[in-house]
C-alpha atoms as a PDB file:
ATOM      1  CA  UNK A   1     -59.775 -35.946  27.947  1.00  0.00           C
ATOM      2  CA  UNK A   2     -58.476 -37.285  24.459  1.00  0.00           C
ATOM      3  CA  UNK A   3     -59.662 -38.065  21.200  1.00  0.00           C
ATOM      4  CA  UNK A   4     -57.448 -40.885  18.694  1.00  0.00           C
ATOM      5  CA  UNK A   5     -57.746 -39.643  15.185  1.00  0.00           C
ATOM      6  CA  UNK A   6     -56.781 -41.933  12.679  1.00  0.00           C
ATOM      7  CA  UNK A   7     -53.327 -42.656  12.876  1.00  0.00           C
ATOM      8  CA  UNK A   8     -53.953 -43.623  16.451  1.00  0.00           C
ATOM      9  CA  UNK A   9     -52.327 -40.371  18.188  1.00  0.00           C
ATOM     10  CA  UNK A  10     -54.271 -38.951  20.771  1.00  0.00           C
ATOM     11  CA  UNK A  11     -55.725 -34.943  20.524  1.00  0.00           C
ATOM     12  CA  UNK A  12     -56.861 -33.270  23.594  1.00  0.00           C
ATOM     13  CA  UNK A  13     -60.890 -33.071  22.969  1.00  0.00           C
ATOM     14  CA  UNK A  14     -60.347 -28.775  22.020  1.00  0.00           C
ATOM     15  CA  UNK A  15     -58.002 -29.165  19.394  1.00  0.00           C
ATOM     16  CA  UNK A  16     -60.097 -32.230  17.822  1.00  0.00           C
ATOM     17  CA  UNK A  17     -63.255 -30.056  18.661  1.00  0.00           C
ATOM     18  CA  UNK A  18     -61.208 -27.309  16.285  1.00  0.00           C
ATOM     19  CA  UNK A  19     -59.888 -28.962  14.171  1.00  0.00           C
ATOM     20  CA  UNK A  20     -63.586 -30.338  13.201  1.00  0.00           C
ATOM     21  CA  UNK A  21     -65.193 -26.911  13.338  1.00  0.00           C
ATOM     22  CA  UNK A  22     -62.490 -25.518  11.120  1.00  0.00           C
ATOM     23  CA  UNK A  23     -62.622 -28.276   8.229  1.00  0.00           C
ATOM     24  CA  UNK A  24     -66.347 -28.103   8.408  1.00  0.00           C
ATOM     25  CA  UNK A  25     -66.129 -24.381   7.533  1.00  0.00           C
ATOM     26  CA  UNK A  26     -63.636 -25.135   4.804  1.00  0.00           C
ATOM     27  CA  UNK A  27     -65.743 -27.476   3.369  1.00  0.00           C
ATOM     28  CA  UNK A  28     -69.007 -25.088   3.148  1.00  0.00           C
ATOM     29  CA  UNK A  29     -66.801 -22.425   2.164  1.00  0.00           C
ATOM     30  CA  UNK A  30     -65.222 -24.468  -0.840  1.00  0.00           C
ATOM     31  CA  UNK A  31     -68.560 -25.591  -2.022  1.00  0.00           C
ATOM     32  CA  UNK A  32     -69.892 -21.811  -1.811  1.00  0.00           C
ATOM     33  CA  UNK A  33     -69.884 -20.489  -5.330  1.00  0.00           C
ATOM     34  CA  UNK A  34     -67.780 -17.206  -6.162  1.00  0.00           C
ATOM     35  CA  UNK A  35     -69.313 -14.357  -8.344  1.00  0.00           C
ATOM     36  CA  UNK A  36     -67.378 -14.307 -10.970  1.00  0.00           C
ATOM     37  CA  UNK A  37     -64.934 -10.868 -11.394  1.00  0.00           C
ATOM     38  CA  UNK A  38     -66.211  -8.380 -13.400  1.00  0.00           C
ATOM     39  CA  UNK A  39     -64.363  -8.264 -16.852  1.00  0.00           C
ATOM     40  CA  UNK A  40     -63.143  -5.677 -19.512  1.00  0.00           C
ATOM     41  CA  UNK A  41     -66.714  -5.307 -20.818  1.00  0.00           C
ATOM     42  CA  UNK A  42     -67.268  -5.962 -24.547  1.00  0.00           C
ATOM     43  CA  UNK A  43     -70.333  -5.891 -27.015  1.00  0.00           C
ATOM     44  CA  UNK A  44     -72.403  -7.788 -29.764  1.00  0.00           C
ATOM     45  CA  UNK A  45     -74.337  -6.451 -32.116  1.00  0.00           C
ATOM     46  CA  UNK A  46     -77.501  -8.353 -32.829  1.00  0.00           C
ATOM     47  CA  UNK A  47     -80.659  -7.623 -35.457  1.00  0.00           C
ATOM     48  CA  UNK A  48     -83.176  -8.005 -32.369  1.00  0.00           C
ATOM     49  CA  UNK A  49     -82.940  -8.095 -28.706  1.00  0.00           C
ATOM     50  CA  UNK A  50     -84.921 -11.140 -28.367  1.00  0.00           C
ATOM     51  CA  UNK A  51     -81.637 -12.746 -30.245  1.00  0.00           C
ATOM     52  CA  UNK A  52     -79.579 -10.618 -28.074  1.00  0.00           C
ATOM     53  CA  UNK A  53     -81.681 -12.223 -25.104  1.00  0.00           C
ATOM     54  CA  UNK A  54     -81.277 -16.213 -26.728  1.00  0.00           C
ATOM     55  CA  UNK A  55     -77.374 -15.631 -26.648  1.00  0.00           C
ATOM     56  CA  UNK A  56     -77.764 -14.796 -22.699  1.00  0.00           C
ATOM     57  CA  UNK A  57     -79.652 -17.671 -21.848  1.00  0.00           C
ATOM     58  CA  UNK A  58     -77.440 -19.910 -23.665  1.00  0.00           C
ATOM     59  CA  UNK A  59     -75.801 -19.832 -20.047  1.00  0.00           C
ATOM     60  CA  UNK A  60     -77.931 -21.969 -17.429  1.00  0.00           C
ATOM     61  CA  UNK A  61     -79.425 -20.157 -14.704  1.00  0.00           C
ATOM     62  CA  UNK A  62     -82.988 -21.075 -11.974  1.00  0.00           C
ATOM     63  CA  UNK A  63     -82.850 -17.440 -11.605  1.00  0.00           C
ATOM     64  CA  UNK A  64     -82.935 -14.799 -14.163  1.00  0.00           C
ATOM     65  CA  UNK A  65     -83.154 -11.256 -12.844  1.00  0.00           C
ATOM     66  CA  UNK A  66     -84.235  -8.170 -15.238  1.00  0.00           C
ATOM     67  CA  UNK A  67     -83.693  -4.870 -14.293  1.00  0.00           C
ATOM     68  CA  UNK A  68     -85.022  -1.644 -16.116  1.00  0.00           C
ATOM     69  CA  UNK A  69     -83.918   1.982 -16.261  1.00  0.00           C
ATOM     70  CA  UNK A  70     -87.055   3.430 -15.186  1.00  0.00           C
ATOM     71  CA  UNK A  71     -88.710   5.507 -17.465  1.00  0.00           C
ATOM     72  CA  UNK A  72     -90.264   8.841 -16.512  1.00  0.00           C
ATOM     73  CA  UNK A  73     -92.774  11.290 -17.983  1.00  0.00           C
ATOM     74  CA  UNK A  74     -90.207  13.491 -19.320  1.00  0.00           C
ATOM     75  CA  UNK A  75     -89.782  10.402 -21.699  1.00  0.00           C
ATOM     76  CA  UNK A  76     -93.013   8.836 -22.072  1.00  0.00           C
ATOM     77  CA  UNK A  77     -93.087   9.235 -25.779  1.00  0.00           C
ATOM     78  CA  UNK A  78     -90.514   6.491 -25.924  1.00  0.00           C
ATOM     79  CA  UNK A  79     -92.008   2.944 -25.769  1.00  0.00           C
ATOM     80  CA  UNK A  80     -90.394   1.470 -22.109  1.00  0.00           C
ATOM     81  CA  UNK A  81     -88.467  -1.492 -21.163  1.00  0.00           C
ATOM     82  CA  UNK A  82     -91.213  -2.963 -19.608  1.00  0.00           C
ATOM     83  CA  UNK A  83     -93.592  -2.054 -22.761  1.00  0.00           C
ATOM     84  CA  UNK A  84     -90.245  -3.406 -24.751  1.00  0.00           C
ATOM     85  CA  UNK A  85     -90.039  -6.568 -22.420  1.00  0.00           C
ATOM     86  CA  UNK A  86     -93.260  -7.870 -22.514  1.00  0.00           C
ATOM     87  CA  UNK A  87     -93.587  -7.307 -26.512  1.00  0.00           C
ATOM     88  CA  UNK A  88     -90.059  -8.897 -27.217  1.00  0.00           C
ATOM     89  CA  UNK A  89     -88.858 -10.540 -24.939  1.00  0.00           C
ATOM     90  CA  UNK A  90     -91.358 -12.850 -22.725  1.00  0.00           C
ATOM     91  CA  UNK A  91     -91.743 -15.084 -25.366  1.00  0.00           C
ATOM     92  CA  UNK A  92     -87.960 -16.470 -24.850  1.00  0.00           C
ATOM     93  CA  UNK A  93     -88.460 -16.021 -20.876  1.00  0.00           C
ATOM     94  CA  UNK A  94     -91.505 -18.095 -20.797  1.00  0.00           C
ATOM     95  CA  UNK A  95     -89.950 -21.160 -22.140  1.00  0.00           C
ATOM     96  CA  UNK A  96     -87.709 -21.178 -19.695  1.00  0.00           C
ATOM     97  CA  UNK A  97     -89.094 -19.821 -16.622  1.00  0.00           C
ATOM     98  CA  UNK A  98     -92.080 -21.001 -14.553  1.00  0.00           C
ATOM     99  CA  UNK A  99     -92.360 -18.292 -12.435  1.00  0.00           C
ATOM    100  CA  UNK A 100     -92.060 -14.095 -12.847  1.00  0.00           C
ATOM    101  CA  UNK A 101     -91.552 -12.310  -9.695  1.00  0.00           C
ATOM    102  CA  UNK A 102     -92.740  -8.147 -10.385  1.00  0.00           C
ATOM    103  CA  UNK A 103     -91.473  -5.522  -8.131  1.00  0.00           C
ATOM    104  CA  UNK A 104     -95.118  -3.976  -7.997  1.00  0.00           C
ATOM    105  CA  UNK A 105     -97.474  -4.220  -5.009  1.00  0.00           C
ATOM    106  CA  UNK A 106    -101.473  -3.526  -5.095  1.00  0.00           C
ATOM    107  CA  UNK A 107    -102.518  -0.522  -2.116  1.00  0.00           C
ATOM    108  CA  UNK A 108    -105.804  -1.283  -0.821  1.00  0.00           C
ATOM    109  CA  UNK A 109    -105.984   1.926   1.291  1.00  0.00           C
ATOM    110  CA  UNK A 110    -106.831   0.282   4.566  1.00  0.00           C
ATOM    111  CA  UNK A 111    -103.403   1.296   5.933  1.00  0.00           C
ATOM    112  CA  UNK A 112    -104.440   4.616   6.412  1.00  0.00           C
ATOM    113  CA  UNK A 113    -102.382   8.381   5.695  1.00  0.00           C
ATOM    114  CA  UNK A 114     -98.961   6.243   5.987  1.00  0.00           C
ATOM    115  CA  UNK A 115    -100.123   4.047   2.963  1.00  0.00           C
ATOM    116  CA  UNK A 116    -101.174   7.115   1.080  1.00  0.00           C
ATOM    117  CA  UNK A 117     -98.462   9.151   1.921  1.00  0.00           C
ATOM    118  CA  UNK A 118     -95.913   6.336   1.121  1.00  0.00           C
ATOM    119  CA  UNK A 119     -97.452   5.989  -2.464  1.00  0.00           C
ATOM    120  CA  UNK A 120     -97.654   9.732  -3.459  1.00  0.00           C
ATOM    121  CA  UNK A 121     -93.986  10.234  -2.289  1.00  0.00           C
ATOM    122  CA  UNK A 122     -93.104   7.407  -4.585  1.00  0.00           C
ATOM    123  CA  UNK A 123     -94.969   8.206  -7.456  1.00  0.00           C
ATOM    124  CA  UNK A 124     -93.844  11.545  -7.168  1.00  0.00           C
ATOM    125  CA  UNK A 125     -89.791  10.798  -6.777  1.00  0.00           C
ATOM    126  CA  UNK A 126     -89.685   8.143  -9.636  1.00  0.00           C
ATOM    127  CA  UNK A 127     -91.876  10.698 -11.745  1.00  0.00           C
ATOM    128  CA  UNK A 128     -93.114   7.473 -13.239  1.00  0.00           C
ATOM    129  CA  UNK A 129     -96.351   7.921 -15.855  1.00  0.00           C
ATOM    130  CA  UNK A 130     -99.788   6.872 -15.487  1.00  0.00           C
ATOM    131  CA  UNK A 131     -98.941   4.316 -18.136  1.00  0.00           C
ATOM    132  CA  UNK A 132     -96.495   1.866 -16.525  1.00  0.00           C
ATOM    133  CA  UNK A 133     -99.138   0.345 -14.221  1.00  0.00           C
ATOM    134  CA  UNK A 134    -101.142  -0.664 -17.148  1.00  0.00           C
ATOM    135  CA  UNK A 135     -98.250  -1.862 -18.842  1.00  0.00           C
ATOM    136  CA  UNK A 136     -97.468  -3.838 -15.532  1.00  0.00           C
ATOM    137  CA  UNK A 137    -100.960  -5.786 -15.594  1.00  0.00           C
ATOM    138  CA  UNK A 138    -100.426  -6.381 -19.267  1.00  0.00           C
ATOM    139  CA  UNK A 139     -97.159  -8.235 -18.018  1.00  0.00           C
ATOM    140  CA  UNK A 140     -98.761  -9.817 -15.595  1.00  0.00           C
ATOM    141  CA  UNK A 141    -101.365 -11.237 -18.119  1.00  0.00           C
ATOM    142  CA  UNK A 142     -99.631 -12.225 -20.832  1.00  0.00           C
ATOM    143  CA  UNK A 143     -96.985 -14.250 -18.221  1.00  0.00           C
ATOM    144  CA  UNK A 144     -99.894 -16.246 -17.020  1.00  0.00           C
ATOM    145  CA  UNK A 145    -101.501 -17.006 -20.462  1.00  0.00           C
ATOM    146  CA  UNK A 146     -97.468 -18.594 -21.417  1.00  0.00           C
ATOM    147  CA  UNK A 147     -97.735 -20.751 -18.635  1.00  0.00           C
ATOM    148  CA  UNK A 148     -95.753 -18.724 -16.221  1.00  0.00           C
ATOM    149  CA  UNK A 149     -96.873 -17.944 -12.344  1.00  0.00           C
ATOM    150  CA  UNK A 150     -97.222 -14.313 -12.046  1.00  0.00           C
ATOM    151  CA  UNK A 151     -96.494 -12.910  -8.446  1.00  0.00           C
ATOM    152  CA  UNK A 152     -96.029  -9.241  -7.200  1.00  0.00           C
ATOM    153  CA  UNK A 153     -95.445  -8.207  -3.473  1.00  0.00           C
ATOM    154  CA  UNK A 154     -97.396  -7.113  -0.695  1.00  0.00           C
ATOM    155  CA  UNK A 155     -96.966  -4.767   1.823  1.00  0.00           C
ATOM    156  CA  UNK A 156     -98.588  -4.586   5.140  1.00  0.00           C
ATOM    157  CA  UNK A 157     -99.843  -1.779   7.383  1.00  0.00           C
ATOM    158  CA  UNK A 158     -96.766  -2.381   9.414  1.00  0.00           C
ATOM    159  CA  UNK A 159     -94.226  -2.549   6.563  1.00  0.00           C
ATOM    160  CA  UNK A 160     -95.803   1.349   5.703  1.00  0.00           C
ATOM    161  CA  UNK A 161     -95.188   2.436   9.201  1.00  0.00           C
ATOM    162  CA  UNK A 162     -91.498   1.340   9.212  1.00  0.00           C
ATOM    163  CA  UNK A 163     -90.861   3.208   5.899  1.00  0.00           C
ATOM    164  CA  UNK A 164     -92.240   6.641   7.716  1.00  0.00           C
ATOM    165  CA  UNK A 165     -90.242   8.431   9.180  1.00  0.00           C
ATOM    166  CA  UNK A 166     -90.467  10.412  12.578  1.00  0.00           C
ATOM    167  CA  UNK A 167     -90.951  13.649  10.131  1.00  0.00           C
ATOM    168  CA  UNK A 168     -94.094  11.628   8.508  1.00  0.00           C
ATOM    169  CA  UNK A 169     -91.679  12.026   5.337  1.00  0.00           C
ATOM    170  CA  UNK A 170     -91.185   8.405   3.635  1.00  0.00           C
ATOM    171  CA  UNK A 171     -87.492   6.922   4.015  1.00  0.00           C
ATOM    172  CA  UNK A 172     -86.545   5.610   0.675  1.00  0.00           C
ATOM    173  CA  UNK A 173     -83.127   3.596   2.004  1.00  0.00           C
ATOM    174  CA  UNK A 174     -85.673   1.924   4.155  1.00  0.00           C
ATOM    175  CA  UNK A 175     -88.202   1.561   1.458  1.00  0.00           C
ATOM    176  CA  UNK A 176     -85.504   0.551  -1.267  1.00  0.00           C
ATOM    177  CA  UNK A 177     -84.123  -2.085   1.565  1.00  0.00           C
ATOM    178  CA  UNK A 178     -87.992  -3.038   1.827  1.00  0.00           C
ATOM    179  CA  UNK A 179     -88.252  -3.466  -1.860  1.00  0.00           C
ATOM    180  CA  UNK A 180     -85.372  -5.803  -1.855  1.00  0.00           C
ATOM    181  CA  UNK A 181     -86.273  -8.199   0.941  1.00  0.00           C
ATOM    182  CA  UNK A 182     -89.512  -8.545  -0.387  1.00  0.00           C
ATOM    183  CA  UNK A 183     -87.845  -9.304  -3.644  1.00  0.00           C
ATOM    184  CA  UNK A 184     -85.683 -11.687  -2.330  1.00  0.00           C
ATOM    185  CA  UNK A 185     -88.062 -13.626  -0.208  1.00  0.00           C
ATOM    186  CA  UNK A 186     -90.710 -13.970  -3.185  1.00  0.00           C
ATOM    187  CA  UNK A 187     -87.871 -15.215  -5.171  1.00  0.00           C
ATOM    188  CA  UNK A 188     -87.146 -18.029  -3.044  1.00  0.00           C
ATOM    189  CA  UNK A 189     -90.541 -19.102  -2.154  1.00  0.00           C
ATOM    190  CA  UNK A 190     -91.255 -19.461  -5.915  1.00  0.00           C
ATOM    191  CA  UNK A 191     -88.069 -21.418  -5.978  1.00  0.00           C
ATOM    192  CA  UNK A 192     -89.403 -23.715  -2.941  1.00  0.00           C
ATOM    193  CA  UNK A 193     -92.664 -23.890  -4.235  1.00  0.00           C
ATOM    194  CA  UNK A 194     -94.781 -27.240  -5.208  1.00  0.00           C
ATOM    195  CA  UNK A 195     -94.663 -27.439  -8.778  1.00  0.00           C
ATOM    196  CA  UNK A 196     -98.501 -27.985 -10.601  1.00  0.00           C
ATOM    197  CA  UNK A 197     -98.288 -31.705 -12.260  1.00  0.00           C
ATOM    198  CA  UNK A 198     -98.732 -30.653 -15.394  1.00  0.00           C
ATOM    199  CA  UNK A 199     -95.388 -29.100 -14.830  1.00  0.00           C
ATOM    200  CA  UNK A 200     -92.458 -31.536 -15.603  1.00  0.00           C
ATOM    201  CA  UNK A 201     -89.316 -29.175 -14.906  1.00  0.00           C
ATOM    202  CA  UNK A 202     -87.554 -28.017 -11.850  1.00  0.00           C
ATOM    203  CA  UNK A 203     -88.528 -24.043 -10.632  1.00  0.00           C
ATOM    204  CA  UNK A 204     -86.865 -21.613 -12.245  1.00  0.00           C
ATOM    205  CA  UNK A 205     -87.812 -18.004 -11.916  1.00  0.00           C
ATOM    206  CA  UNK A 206     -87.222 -15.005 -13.687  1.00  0.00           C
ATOM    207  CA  UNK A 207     -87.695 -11.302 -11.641  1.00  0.00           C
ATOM    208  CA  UNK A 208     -88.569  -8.039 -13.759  1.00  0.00           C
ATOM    209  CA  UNK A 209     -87.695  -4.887 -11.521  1.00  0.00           C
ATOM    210  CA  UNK A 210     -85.249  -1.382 -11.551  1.00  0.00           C
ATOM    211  CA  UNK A 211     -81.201  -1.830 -12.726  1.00  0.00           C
ATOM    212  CA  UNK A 212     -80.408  -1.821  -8.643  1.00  0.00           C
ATOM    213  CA  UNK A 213     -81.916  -4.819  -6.956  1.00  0.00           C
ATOM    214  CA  UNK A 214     -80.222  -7.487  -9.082  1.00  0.00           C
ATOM    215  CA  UNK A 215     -77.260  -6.420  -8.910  1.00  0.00           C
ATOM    216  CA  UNK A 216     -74.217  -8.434  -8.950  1.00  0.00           C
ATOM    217  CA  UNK A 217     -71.729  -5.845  -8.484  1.00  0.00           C
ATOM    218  CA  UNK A 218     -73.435  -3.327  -6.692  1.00  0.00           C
ATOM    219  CA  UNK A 219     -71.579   0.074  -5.535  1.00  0.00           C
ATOM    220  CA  UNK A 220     -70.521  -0.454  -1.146  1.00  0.00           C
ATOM    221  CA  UNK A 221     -73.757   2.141  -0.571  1.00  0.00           C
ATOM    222  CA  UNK A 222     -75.770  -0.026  -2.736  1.00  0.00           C
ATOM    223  CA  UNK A 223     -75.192  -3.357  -1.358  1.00  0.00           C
ATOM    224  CA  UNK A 224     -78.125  -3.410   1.277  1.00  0.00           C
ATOM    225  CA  UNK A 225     -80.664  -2.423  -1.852  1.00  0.00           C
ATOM    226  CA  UNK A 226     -79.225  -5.567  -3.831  1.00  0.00           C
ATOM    227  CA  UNK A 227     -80.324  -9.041  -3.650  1.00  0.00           C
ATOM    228  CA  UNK A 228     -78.146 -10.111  -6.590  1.00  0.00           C
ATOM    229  CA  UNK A 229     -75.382 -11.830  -4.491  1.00  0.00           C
ATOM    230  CA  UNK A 230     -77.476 -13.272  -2.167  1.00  0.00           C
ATOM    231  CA  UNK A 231     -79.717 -15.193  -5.343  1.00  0.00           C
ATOM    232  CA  UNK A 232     -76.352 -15.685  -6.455  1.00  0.00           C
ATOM    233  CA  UNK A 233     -75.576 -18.279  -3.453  1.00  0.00           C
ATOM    234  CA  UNK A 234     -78.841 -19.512  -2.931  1.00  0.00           C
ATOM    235  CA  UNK A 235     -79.132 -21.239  -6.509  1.00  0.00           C
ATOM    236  CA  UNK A 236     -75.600 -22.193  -6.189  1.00  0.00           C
ATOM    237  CA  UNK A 237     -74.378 -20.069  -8.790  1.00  0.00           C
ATOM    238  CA  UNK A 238     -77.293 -20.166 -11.479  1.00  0.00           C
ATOM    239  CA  UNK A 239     -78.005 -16.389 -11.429  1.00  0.00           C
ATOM    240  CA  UNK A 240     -78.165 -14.231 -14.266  1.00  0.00           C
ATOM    241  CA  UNK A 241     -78.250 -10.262 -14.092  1.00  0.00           C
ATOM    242  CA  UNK A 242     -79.683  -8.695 -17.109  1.00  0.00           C
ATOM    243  CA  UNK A 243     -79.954  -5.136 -17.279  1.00  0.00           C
ATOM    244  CA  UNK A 244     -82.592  -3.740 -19.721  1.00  0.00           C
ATOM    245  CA  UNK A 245     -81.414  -0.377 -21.098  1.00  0.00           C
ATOM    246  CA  UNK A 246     -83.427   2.000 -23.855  1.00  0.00           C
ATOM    247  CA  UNK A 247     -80.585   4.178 -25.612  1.00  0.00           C
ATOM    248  CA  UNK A 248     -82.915   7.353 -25.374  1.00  0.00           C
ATOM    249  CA  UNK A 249     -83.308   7.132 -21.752  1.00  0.00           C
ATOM    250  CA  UNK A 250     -79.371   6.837 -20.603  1.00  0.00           C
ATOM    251  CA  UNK A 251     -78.093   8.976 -23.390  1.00  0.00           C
ATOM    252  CA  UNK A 252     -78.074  11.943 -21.244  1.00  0.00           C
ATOM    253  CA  UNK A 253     -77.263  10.625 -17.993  1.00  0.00           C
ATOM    254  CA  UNK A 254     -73.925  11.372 -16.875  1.00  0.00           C
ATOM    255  CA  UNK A 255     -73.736   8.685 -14.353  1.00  0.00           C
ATOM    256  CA  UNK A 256     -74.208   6.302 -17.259  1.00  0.00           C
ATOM    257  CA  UNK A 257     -71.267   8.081 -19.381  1.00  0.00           C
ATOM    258  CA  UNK A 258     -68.787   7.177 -16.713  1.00  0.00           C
ATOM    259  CA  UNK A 259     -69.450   3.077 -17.543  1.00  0.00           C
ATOM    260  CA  UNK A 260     -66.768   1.260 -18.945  1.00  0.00           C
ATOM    261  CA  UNK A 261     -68.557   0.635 -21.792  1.00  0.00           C
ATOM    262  CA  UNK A 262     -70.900   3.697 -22.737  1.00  0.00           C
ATOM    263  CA  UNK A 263     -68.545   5.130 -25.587  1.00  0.00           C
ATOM    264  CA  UNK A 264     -68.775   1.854 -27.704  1.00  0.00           C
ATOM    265  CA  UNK A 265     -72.330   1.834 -26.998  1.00  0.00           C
ATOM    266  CA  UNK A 266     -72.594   5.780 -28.345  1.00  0.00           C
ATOM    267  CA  UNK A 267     -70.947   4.263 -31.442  1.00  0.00           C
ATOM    268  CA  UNK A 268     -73.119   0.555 -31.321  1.00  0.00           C
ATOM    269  CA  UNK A 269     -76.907   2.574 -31.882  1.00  0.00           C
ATOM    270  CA  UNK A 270     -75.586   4.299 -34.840  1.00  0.00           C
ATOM    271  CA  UNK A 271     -75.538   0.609 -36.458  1.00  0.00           C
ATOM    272  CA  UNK A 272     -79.556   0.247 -35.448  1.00  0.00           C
ATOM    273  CA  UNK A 273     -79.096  -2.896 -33.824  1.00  0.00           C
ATOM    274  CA  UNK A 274     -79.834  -4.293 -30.537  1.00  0.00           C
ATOM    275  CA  UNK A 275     -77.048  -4.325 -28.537  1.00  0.00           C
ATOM    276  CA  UNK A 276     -75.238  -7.102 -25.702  1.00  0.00           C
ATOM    277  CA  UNK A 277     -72.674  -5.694 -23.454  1.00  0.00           C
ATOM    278  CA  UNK A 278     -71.148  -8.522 -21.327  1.00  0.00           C
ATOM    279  CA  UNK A 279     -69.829  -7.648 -17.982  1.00  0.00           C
ATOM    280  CA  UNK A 280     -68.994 -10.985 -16.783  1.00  0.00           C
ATOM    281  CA  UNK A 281     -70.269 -14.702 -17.772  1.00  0.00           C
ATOM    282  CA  UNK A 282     -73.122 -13.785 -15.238  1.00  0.00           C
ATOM    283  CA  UNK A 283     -73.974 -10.028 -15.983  1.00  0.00           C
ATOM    284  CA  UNK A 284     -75.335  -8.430 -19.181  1.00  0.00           C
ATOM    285  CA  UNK A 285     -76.733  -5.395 -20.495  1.00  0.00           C
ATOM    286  CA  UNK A 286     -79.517  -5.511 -23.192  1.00  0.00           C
ATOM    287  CA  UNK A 287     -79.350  -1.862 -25.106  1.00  0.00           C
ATOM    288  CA  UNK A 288     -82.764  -1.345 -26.888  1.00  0.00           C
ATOM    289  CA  UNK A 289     -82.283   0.613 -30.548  1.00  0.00           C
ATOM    290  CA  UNK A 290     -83.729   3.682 -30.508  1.00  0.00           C
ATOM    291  CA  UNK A 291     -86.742   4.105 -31.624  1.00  0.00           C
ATOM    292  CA  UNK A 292     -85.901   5.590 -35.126  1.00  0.00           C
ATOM    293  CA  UNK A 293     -83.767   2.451 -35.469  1.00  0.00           C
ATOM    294  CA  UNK A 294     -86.713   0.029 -34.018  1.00  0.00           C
ATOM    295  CA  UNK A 295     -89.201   1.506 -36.415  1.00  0.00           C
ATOM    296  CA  UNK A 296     -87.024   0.543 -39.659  1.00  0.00           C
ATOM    297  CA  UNK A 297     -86.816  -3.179 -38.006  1.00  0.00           C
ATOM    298  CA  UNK A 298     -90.645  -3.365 -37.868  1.00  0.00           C
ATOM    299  CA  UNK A 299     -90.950  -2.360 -41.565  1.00  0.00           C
END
């Protein structure tokens, strides 16, 4: 059996059924978009981050995905990104975004010792203080009063059991893999989402979690814990990382020294300004000043 293609010649009805197959795939693979490479990273020097911020959403972008270097009790002295975020920087977020996705979940404790045990083993390995939930539900307010849709995730009874391990011990690559679906998929339903009709703009939603899940460029280990490159796709390119740094907190951390760009940064906090580090036209780093340097602005 035969198929004529255009010219007239006939194609035995494999080939054509190849040939078809194989130029649809070209076609969805051409109008994929790429992640741009990663490039030779270089900073700006700015007198606030919220300009630092303006300058990164000069590029468009439906999604817009923050992530924090967590901040611990050893350094709870130091105000923290979030703290920093919601003070500085929502005000530029909410005219643009109509949604904020939190990576935060309520327990309810009717999930038992797995739920409980879970929780403690978290709040014990991110050593996180008392104070960031607070600061979390002053996020969450203040997003809703600008206009924005506030969400955070849930877990379920189930979703606790598949994080424990046979041991009873919580599995953190399956919690941190947890963490990011439920990212992910909270994302995109806010993306897909019925818009109010007092609201005359198209979705566009901006995500506030740690420095691993939005990742564009994560390391081969991390790429299960990242949703970056899969937001990347589904908005068709309109993805922005932005990484939310406070100089005290990554001064000593020798992972951080081994960055491209962490000796111009040393240099860039001396000045007292807020800092932009540019990875690629899709990736950023927002550098807090130090405190010291923060105070003198507010003067």
């Amino acid at each position: 059996m035969t198929m004529t293609n255009k010219a007239g010649i006939g194609l035995p009805l494999s080939l054509a059924i190849w040939m078809a197959s194989t130029m649809s795939l070209a076609a969805k693979t051409s109008s994929r978009p790429t992640v741009p490479a990663q490039e030779r990273p270089t900073m700006e020097h700015f007198a606030t981050t919220a300009q630092a911020l303006e300058r990164v959403l000069a590029t468009p972008a439906q999604v817009v995905a923050f992530g924090e270097y967590h901040q611990t009790t050893e350094t709870k002295n130091i105000p923290s990104s979030l703290h920093r975020f919601t003070d500085e920087l929502l005000p530029a977020i909410a005219k643009l975004a109509t949604d904020l996705v939190v990576e935060t979940w309520v327990t309810d404790g009717h999930c038992g010792k797995q739920e409980t045990k879970v929780v403690e083993e978290v709040q014990t390995t991110t050593e996180r203080p008392p104070e960031t939930e607070s600061e979390i539900v002053t996020l969450l307010k203040r997003a809703k009063a600008a206009g924005m849709a506030p969400h955070i995730l849930t877990l379920s009874c189930r979703d606790y059991r598949s994080v424990t391990g046979k041991d009873g011990e919580t599995d953190f690559v399956k919690m941190l893999t947890l963490t990011r679906e439920r990212l992910q998929s909270e994302v995109t339903r806010a993306l897909v989402a019925p818009q109010p009709a007092t609201r005359a703009r198209e979705p566009r939603v901006a995500v506030y979690g740690g420095a691993l899940h939005n990742d564009l460029y994560p390391a081969s280990g991390d790429r299960p814990f990242a949703f970056g490159r899969a937001l990347f796709a589904k908005v068709k390119g309109q993805y922005l990382e932005v990484d939310l740094f406070v100089s005290e907190y990554i001064l000593g951390d020798k992972h951080m020294a081994a960055e491209p760009w962490f000796d111009a940064f040393k240099a860039g906090i001396k000045t007292g300004d807020a800092l932009l580090i540019r990875r690629s036209e899709r990736s950023y780093i927002i550098v807090f000043p130090t405190q010291s340097a923060a105070g003198r602005q507010n003067e």
